[in-house]
C-alpha atoms as a PDB file:
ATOM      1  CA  UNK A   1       0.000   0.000   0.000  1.00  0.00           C
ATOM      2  CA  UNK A   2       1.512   3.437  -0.995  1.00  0.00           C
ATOM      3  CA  UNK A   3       1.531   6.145   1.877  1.00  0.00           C
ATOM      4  CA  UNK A   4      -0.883   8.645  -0.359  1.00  0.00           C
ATOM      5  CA  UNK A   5      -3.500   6.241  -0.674  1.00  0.00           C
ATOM      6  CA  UNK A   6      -3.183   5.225   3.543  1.00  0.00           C
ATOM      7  CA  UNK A   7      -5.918   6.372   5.391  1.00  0.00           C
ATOM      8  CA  UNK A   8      -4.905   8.786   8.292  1.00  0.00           C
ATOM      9  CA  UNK A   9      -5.933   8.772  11.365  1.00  0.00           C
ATOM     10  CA  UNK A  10      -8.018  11.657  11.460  1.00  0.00           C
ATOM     11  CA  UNK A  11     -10.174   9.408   8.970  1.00  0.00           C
ATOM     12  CA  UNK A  12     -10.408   6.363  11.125  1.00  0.00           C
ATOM     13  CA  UNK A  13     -11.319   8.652  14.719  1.00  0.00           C
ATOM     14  CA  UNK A  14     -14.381  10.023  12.014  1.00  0.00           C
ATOM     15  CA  UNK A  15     -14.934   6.067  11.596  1.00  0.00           C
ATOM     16  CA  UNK A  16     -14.669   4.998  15.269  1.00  0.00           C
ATOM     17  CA  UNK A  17     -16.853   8.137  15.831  1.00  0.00           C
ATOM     18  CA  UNK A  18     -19.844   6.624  14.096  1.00  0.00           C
ATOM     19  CA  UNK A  19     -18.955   3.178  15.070  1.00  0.00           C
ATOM     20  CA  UNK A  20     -19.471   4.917  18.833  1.00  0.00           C
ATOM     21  CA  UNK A  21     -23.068   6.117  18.024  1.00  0.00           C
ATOM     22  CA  UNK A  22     -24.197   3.184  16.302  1.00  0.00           C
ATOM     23  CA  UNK A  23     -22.760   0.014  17.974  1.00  0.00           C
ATOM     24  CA  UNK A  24     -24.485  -0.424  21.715  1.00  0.00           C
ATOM     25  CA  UNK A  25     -21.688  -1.478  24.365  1.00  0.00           C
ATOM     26  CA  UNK A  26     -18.929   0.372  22.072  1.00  0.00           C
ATOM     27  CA  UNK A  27     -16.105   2.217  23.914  1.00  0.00           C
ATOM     28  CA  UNK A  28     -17.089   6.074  25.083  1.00  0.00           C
ATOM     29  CA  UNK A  29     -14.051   7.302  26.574  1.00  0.00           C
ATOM     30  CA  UNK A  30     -11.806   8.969  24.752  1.00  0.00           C
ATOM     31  CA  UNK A  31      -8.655   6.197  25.635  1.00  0.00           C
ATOM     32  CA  UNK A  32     -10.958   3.098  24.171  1.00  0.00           C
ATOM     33  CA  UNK A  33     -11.782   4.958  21.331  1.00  0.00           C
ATOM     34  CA  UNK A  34      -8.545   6.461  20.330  1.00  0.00           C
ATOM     35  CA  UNK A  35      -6.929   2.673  20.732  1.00  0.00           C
ATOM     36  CA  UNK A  36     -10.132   1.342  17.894  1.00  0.00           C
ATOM     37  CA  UNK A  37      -8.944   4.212  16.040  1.00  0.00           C
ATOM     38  CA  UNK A  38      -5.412   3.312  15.721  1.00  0.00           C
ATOM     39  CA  UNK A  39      -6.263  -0.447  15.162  1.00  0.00           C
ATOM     40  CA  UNK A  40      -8.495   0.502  12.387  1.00  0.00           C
ATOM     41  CA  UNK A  41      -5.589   2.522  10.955  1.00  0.00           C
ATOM     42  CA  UNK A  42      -3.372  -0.429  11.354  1.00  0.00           C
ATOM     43  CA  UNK A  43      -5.955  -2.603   9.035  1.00  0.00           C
ATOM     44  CA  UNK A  44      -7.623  -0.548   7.258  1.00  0.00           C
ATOM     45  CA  UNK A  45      -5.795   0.697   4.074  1.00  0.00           C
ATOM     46  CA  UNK A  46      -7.613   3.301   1.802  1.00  0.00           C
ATOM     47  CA  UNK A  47     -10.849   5.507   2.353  1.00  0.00           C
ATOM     48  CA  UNK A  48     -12.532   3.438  -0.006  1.00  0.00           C
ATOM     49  CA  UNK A  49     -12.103   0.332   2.031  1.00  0.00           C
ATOM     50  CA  UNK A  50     -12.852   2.402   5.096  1.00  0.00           C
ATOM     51  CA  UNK A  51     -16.424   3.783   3.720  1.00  0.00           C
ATOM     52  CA  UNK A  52     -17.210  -0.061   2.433  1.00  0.00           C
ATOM     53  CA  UNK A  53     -15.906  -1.455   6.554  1.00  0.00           C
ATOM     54  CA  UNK A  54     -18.207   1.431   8.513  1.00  0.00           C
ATOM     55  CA  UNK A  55     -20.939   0.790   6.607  1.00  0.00           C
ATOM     56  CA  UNK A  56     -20.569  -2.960   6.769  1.00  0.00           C
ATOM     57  CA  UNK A  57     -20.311  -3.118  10.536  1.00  0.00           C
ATOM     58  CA  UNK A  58     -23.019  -1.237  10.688  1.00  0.00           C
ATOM     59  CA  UNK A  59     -24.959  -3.260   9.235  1.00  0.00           C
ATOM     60  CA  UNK A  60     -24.229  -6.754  10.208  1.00  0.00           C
ATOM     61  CA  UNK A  61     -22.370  -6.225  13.838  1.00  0.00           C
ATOM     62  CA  UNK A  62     -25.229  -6.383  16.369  1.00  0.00           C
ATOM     63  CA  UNK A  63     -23.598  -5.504  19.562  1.00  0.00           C
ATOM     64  CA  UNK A  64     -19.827  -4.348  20.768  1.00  0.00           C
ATOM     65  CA  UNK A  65     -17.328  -7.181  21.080  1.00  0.00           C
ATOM     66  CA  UNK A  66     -14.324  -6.215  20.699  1.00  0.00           C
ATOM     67  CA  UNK A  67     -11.630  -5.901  17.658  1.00  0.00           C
ATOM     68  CA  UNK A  68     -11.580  -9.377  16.622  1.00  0.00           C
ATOM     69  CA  UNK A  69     -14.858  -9.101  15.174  1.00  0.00           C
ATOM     70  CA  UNK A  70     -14.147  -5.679  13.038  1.00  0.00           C
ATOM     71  CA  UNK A  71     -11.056  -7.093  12.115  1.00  0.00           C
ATOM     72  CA  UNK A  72     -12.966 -10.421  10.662  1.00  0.00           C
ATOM     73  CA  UNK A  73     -15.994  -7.978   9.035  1.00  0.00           C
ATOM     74  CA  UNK A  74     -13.248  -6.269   6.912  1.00  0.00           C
ATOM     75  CA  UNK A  75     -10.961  -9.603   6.146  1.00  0.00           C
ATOM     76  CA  UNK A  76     -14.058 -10.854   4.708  1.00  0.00           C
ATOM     77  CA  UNK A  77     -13.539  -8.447   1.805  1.00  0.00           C
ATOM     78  CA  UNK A  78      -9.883  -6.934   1.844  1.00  0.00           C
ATOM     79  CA  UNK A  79      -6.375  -8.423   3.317  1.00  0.00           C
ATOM     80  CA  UNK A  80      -5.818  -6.601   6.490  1.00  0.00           C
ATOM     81  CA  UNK A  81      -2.954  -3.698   5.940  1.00  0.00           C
ATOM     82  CA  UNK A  82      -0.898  -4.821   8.774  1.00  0.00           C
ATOM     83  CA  UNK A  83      -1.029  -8.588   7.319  1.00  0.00           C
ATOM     84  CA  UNK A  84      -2.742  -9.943  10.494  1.00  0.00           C
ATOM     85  CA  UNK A  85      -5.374 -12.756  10.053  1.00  0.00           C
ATOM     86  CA  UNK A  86      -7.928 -12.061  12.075  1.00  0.00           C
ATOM     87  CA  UNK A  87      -8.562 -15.443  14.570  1.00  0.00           C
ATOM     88  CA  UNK A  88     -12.452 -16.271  14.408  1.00  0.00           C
ATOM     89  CA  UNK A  89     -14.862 -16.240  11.709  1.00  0.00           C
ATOM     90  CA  UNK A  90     -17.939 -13.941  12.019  1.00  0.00           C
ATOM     91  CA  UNK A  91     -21.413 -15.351  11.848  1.00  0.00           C
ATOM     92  CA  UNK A  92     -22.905 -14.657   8.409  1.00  0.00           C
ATOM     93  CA  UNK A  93     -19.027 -14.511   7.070  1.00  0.00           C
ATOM     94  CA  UNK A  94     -17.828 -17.775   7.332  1.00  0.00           C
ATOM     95  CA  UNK A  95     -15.928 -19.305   4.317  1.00  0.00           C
ATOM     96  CA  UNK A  96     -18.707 -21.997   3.535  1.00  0.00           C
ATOM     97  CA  UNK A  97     -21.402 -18.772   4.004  1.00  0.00           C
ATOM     98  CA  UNK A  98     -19.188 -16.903   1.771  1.00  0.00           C
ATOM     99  CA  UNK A  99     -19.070 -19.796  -0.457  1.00  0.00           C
ATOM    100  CA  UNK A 100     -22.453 -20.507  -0.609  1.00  0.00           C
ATOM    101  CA  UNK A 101     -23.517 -16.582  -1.457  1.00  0.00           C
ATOM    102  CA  UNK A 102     -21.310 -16.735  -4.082  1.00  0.00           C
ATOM    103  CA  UNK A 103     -22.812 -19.823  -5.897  1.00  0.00           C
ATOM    104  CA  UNK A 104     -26.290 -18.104  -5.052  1.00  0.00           C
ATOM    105  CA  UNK A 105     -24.876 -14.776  -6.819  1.00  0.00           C
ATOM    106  CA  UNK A 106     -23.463 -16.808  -9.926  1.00  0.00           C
ATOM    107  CA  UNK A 107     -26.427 -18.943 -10.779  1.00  0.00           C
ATOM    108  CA  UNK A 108     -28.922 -15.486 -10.375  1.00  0.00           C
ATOM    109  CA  UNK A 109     -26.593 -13.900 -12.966  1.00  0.00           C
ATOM    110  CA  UNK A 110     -26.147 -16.363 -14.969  1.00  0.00           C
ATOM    111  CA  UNK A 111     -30.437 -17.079 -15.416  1.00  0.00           C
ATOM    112  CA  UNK A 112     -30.454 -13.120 -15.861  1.00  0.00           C
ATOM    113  CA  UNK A 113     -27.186 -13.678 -19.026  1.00  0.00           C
ATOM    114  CA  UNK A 114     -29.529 -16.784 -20.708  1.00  0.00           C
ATOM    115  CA  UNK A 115     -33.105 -14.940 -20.126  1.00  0.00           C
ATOM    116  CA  UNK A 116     -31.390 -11.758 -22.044  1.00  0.00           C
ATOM    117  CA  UNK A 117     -29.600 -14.520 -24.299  1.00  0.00           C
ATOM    118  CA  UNK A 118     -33.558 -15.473 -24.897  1.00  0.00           C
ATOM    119  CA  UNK A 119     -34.509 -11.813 -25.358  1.00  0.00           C
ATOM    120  CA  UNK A 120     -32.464 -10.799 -28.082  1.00  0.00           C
ATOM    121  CA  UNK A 121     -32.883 -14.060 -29.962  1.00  0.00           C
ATOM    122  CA  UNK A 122     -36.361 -13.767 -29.764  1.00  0.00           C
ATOM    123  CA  UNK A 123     -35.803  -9.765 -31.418  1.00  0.00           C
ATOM    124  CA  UNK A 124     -33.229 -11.024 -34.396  1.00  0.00           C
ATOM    125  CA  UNK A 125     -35.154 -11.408 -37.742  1.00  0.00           C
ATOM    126  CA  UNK A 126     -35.757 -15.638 -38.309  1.00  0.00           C
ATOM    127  CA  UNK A 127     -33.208 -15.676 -41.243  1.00  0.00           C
ATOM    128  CA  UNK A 128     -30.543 -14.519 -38.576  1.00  0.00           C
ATOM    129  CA  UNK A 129     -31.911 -17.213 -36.161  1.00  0.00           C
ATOM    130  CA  UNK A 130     -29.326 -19.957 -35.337  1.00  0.00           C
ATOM    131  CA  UNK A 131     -31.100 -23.236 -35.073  1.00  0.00           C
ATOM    132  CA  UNK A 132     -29.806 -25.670 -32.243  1.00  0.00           C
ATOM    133  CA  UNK A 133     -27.979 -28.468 -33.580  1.00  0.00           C
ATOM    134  CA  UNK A 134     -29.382 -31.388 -31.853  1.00  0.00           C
ATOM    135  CA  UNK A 135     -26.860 -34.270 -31.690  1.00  0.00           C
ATOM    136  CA  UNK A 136     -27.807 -37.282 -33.994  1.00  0.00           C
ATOM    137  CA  UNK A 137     -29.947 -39.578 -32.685  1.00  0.00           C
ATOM    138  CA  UNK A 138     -28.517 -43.194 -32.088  1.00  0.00           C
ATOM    139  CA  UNK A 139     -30.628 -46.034 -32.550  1.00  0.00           C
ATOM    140  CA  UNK A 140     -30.840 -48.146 -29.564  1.00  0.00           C
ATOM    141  CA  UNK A 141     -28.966 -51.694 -29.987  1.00  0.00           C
ATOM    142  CA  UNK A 142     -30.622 -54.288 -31.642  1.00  0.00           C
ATOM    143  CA  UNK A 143     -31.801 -57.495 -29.637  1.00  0.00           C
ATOM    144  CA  UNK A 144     -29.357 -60.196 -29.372  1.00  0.00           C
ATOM    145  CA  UNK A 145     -30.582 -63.328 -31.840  1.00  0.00           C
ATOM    146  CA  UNK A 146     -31.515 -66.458 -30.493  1.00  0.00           C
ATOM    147  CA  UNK A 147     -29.354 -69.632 -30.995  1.00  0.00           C
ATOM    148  CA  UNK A 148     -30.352 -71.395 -33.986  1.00  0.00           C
ATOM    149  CA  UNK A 149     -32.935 -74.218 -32.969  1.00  0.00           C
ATOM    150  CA  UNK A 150     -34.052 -72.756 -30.158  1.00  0.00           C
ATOM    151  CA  UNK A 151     -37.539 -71.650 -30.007  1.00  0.00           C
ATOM    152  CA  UNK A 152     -38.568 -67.708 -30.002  1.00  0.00           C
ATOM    153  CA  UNK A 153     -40.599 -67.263 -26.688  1.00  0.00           C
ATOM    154  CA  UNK A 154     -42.409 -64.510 -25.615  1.00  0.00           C
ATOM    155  CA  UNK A 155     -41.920 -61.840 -22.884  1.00  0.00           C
ATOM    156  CA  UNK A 156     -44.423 -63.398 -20.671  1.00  0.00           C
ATOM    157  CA  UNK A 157     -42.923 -67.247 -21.282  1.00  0.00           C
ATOM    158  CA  UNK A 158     -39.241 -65.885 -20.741  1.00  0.00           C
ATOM    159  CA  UNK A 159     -40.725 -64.455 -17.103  1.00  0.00           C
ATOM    160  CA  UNK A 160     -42.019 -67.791 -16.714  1.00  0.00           C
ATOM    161  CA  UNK A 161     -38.990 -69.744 -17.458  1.00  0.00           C
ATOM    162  CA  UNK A 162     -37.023 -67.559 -15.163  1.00  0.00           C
ATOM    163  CA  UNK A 163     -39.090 -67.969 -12.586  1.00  0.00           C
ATOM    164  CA  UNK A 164     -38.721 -71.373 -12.407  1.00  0.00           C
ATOM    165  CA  UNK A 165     -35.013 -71.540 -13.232  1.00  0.00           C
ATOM    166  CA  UNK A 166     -34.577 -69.521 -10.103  1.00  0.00           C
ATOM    167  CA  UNK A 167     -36.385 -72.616  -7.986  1.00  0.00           C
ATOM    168  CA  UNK A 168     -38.879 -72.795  -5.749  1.00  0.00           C
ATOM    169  CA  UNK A 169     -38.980 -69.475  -2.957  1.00  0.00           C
ATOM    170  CA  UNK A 170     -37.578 -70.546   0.912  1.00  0.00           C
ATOM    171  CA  UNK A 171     -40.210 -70.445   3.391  1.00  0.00           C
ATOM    172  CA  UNK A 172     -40.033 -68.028   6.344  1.00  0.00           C
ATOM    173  CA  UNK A 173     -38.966 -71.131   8.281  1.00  0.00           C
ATOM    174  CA  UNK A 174     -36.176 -71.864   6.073  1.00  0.00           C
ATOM    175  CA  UNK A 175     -35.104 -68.220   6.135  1.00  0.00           C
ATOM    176  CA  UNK A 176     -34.862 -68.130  10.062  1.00  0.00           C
ATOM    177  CA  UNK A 177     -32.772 -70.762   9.787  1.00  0.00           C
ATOM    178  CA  UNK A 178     -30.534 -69.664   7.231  1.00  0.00           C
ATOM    179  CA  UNK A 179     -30.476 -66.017   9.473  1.00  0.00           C
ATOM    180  CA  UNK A 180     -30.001 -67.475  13.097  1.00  0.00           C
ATOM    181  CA  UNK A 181     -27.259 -69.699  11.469  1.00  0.00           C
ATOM    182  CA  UNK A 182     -25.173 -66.500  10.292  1.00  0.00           C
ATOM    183  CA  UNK A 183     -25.836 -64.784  13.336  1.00  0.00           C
ATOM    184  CA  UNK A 184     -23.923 -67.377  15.532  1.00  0.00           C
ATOM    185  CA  UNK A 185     -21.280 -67.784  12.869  1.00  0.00           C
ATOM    186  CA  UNK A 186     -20.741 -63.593  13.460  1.00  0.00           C
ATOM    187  CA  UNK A 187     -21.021 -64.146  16.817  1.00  0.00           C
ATOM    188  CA  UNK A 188     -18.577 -66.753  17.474  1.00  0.00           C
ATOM    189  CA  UNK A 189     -15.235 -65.319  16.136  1.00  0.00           C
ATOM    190  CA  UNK A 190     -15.902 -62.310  19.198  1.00  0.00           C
ATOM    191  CA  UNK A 191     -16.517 -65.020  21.975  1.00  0.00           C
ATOM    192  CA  UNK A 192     -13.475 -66.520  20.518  1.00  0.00           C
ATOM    193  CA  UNK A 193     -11.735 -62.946  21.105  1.00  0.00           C
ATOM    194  CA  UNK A 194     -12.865 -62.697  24.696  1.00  0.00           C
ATOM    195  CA  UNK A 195     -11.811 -66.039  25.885  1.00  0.00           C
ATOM    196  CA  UNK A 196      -8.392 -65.121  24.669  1.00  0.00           C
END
């Protein structure tokens, strides 16, 4: 950051000024404010940013507490001057919030691009209309031919002869049986373990 553009410190008292009036529990003596002042002018760089971090805290900060939090608001948008990180992440600024506005921001503008996309290409003259290329169809694969000699059987009698190659369907007995049996063969390995 080049000195001229800096803010001074003048500019960030202004700022901690309104901060004061705005922000319940914020520091009223003079030695509180004058030490958010010079913390803002360590992290703050130019007006601009300063303008765009007053109005921002006023807006989302609810209640005074402390630096860490003014120091997150405006990390949210610029790198701090001083080059310190701030340590928490503010509610509402967090980098899967952040994240997730963005996305919410990109798909709005890019419905707005394709419904003025839509717009103008319903205005051009038809002769200057491009049509859509729609990919070639492909036919869908043809059925695999029987064996020669072998009968050609309907849908319904292929279901049937399925059904019975598959055999005959386990009672609720037989399924018991075949469930109690794989319980106990789980089961045994971990007695096994706690007799050892």
């Amino acid at each position: 950051m080049t000195p001229q553009n800096k803010i001074s410190l003048a500019e960030a008292w202004q700022a901690t000024t309104l901060l004061s009036e705005l922000l319940p529990f914020f520091p009223t003596g003079d030695a509180g404010r004058k030490f958010v002042a010079s913390e803002i002018y360590q992290f703050v760089g130019t007006k601009e940013q300063l303008d765009w971090f007053v109005v921002a805290a006023a807006r989302t900060i609810k209640k005074w507490e402390g630096l860490p939090p003014l120091r997150a608001l405006y990390a949210t948008k610029y790198e701090p001057d001083d080059g310190i990180r701030p340590t928490i992440e503010l509610p509402g600024f967090t980098a899967d919030e952040l994240e997730a506005k963005y996305r919410v921001r990109e798909i709005e503008e890019n419905a707005r691009r394709f419904e003025n996309y839509r717009r103008q290409a319903l205005l051009a003259p038809p002769e200057d209309r491009e049509l859509f290329a729609l990919p070639d169809m492909k036919a869908l694969p043809a059925p695999m031919p029987e064996p020669p000699g072998v009968p050609q059987l309907s849908m319904k009698e292929r279901e049937e002869q399925l059904a019975r190659e598959k055999g005959p369907a386990r009672s609720e007995e037989e399924q018991g049986r075949i469930v109690r049996a794989i319980e106990a063969a789980l089961a045994a390995p971990a007695e096994q373990k706690r007799l050892m």
